[in-house]
PDB file of N, CA and C in Angstrom:
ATOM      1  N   UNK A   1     172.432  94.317 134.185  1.00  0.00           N
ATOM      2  CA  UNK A   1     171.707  93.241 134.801  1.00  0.00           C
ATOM      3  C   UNK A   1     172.661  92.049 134.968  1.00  0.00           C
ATOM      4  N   UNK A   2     172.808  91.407 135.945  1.00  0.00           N
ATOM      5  CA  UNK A   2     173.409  90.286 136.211  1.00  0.00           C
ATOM      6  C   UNK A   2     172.629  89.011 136.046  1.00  0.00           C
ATOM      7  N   UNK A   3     173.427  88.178 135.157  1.00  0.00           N
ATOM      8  CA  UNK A   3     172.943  86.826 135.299  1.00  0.00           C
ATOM      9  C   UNK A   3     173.329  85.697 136.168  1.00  0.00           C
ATOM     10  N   UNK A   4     172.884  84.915 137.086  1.00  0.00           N
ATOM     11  CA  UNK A   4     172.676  83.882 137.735  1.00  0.00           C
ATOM     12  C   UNK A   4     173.581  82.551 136.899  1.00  0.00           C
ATOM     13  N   UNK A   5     174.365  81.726 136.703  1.00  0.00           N
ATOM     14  CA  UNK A   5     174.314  80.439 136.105  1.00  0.00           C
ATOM     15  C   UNK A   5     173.796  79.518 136.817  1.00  0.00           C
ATOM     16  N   UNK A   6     172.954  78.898 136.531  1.00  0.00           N
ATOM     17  CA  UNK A   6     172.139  77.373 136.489  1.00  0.00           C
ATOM     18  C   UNK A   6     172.257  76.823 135.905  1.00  0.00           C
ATOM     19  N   UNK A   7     172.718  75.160 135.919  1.00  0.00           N
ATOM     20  CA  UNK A   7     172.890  74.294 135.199  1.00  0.00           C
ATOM     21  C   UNK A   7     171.308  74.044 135.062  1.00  0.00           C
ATOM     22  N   UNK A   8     171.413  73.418 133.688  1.00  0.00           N
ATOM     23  CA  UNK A   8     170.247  72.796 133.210  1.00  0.00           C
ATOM     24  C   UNK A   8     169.759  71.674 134.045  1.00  0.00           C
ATOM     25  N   UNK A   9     170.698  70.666 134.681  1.00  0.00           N
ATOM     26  CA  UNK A   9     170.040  69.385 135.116  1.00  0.00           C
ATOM     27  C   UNK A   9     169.427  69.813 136.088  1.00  0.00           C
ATOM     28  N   UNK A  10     170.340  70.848 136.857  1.00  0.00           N
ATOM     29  CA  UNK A  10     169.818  71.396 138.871  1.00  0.00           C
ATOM     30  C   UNK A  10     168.639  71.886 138.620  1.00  0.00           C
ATOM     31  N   UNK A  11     168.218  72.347 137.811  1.00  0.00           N
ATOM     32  CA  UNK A  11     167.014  73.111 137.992  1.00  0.00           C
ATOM     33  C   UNK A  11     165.804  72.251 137.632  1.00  0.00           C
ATOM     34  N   UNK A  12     166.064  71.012 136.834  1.00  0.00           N
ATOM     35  CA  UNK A  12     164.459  69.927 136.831  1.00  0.00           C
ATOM     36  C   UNK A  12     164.748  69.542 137.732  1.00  0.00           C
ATOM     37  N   UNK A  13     163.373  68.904 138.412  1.00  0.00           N
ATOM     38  CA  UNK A  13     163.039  67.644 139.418  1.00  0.00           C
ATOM     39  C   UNK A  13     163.051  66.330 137.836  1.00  0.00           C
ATOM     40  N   UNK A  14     163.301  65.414 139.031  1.00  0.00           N
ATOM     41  CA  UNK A  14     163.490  63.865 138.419  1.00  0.00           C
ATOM     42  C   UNK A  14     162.072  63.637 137.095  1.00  0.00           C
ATOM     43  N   UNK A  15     160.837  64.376 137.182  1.00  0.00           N
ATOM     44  CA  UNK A  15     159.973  63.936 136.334  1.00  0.00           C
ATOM     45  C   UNK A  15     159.874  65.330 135.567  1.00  0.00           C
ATOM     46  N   UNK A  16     160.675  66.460 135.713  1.00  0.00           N
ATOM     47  CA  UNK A  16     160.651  67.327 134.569  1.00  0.00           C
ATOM     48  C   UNK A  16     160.825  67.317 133.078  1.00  0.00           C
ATOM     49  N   UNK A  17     160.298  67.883 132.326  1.00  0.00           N
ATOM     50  CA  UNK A  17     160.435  68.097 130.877  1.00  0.00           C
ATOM     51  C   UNK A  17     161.250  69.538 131.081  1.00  0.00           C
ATOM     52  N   UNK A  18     162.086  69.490 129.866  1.00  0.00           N
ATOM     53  CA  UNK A  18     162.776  70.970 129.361  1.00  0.00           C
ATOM     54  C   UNK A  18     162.735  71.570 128.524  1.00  0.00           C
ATOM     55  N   UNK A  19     162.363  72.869 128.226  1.00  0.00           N
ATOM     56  CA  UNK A  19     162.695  72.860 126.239  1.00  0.00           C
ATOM     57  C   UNK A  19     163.754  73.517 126.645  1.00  0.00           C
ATOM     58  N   UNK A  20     164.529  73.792 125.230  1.00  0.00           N
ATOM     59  CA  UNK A  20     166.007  74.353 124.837  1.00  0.00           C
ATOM     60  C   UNK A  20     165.371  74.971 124.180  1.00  0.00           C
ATOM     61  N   UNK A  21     165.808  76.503 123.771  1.00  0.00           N
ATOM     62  CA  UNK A  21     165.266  77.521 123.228  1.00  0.00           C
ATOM     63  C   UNK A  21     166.338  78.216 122.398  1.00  0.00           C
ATOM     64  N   UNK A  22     166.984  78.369 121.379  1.00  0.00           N
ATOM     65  CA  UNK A  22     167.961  78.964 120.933  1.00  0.00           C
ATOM     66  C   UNK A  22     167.503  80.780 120.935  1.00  0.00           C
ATOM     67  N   UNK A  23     168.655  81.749 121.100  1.00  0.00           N
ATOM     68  CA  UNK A  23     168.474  82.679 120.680  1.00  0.00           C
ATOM     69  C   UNK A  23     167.367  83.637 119.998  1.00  0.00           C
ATOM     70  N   UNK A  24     167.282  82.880 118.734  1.00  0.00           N
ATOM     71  CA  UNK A  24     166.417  83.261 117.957  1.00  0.00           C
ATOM     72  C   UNK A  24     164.830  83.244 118.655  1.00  0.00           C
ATOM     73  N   UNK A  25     164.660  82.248 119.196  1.00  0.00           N
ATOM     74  CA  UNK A  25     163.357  81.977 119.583  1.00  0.00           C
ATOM     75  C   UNK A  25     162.702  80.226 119.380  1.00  0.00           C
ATOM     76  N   UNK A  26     163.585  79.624 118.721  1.00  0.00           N
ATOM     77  CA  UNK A  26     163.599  78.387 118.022  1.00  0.00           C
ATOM     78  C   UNK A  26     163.116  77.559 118.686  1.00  0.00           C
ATOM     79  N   UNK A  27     162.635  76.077 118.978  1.00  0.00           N
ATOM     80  CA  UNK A  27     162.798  75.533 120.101  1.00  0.00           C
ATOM     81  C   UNK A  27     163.770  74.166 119.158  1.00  0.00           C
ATOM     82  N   UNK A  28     165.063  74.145 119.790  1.00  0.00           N
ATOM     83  CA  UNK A  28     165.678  73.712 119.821  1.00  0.00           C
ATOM     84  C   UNK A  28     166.124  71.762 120.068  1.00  0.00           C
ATOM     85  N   UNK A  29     165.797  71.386 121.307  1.00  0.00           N
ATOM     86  CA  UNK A  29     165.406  70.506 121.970  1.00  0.00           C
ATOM     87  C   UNK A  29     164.436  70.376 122.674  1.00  0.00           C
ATOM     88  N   UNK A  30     164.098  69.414 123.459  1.00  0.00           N
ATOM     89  CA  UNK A  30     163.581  68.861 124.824  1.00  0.00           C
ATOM     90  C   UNK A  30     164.007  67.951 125.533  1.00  0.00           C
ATOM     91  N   UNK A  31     164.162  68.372 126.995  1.00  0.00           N
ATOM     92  CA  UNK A  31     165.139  67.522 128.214  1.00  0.00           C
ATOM     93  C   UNK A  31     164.068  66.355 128.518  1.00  0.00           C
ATOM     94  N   UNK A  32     164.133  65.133 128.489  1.00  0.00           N
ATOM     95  CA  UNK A  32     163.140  64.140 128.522  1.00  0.00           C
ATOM     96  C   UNK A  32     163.257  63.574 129.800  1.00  0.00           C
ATOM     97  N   UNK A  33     162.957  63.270 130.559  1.00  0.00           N
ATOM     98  CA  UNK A  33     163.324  62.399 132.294  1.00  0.00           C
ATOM     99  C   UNK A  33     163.753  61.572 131.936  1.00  0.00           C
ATOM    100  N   UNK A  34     164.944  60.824 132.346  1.00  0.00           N
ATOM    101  CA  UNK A  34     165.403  59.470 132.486  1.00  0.00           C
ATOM    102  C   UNK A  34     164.237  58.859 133.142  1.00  0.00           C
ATOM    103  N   UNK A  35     164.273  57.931 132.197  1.00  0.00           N
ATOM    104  CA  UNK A  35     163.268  56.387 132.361  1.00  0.00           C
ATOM    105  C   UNK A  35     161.657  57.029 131.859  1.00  0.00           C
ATOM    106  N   UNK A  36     161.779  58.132 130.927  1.00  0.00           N
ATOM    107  CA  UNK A  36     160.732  58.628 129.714  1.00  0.00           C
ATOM    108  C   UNK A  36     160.652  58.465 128.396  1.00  0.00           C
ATOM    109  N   UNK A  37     162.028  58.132 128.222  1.00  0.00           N
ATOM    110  CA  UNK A  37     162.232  58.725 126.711  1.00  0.00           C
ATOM    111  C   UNK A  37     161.284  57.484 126.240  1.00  0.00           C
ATOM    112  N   UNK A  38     160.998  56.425 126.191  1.00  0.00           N
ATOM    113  CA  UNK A  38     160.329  55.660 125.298  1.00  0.00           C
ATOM    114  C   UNK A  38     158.496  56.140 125.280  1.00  0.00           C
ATOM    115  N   UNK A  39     158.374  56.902 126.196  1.00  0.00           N
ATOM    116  CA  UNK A  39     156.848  57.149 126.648  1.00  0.00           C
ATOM    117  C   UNK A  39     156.577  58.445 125.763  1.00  0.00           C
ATOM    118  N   UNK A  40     155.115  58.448 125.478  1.00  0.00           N
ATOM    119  CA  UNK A  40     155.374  59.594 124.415  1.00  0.00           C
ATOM    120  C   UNK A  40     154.916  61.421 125.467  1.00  0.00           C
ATOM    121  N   UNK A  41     155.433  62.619 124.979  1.00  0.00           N
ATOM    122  CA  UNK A  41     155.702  63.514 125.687  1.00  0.00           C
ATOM    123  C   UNK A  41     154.023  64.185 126.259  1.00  0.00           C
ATOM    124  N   UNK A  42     153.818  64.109 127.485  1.00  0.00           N
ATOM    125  CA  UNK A  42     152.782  64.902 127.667  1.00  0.00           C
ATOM    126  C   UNK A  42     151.840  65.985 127.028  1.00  0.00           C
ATOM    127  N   UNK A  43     150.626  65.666 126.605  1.00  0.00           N
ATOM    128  CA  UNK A  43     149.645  66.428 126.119  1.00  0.00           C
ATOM    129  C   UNK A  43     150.060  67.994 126.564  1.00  0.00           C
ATOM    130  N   UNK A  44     150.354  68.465 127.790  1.00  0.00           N
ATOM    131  CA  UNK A  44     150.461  69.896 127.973  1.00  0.00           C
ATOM    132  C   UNK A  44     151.689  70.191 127.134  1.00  0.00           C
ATOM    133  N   UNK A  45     152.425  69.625 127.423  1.00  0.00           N
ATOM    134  CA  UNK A  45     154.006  70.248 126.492  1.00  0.00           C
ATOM    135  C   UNK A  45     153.605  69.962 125.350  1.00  0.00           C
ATOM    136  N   UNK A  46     152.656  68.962 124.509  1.00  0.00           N
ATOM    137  CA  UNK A  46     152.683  69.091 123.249  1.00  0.00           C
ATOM    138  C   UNK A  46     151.861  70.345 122.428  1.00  0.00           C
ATOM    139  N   UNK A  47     150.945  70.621 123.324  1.00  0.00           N
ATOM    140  CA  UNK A  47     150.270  71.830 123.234  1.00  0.00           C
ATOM    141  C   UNK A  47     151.088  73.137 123.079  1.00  0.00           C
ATOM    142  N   UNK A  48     151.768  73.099 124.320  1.00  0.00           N
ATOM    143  CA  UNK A  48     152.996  74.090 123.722  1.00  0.00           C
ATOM    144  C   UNK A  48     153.915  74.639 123.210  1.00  0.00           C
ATOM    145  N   UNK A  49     153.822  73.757 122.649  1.00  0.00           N
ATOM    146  CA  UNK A  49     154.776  72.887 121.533  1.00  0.00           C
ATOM    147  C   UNK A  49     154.339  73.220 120.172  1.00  0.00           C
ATOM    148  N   UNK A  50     153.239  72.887 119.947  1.00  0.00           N
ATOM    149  CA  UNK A  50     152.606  73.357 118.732  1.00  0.00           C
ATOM    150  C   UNK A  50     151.980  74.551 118.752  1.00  0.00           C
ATOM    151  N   UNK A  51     151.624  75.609 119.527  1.00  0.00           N
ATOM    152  CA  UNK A  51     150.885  76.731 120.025  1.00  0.00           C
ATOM    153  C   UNK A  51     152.127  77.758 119.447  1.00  0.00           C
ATOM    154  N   UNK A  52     153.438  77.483 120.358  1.00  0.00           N
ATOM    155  CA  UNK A  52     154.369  78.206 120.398  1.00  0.00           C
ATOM    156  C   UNK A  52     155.288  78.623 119.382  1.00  0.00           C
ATOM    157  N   UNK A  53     155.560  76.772 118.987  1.00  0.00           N
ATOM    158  CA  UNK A  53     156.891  76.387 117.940  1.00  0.00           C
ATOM    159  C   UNK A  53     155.979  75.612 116.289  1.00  0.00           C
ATOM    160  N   UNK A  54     154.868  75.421 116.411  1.00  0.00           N
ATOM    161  CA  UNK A  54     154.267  74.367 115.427  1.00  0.00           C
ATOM    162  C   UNK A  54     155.092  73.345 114.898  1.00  0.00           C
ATOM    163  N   UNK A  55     155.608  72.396 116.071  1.00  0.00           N
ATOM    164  CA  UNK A  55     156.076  71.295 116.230  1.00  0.00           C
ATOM    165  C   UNK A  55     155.334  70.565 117.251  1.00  0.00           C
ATOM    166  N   UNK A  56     155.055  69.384 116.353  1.00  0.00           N
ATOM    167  CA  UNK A  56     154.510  68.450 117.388  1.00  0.00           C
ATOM    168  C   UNK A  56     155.309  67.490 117.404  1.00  0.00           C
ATOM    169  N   UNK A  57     156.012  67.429 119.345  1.00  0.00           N
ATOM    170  CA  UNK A  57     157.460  66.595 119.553  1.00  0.00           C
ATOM    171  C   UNK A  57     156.952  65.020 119.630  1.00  0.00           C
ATOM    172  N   UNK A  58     155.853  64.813 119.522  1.00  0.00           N
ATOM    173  CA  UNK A  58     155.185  63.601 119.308  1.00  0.00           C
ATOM    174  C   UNK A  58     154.888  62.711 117.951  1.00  0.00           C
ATOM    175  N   UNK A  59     155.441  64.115 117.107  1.00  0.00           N
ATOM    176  CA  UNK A  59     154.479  63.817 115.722  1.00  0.00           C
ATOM    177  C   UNK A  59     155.959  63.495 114.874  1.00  0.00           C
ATOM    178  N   UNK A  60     157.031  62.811 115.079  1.00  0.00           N
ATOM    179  CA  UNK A  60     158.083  62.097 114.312  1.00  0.00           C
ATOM    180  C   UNK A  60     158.706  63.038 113.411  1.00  0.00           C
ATOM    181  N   UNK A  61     158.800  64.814 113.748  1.00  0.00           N
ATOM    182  CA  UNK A  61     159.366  66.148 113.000  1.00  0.00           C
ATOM    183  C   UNK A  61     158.612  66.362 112.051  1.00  0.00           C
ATOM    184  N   UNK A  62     156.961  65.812 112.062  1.00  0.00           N
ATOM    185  CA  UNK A  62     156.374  66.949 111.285  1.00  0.00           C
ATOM    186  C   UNK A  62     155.882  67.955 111.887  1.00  0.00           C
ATOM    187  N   UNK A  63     155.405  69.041 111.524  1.00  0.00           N
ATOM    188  CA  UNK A  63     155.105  70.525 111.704  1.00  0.00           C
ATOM    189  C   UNK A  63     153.657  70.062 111.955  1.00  0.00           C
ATOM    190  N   UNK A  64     153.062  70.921 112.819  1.00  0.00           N
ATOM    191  CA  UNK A  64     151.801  70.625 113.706  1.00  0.00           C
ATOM    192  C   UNK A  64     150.666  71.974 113.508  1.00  0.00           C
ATOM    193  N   UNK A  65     149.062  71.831 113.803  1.00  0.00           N
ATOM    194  CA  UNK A  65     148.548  73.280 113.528  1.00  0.00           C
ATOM    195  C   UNK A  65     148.316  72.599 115.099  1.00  0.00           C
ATOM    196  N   UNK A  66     147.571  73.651 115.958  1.00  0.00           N
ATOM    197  CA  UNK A  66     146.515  73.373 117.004  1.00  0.00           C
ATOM    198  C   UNK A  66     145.470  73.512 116.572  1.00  0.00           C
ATOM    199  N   UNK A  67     144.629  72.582 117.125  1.00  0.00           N
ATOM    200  CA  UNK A  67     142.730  72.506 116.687  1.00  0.00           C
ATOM    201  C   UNK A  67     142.141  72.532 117.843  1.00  0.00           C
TER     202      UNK A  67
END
C-alpha cells in the first residue's frame, strides 16, 4: 500500500481543530486555529475527546468520564 504525504497544516481549513494520534492509539495533541487558542475547545471535539481518549482537553489534564 502506498502512502500519500500531507502536511498537517495543508490539510486544515483556517477554523480547523486537529488531534495528533501517536501510534499506539494515544491522543497525543490538538492543532488549535490561530486566533483560538485562548477560547475554550468545542463541545463536539470535547466529546470526542472524552468518548475516545477520556481526556477532557478543556478540563486543565484531568481525565474525563462521558455522562
Amino acid at each position: 500500500m502506498s502512502h500519500k504525504l500531507l502536511e498537517f497544516r495543508e490539510s486544515l481549513t483556517s477554523s480547523d481543530y486537529g488531534l495528533i494520534v501517536g501510534d499506539q492509539g494515544e491522543l497525543k495533541g490538538i492543532w488549535i486555529p490561530e486566533g483560538k487558542q485562548e477560547d475554550c475547545i468545542p463541545d463536539s471535539i470535547v466529546s470526542l475527546c472524552v468518548a475516545k481518549f477520556g481526556i477532557d482537553p478543556n478540563g486543565n489534564g484531568h481525565s474525563a468520564v462521558l455522562q
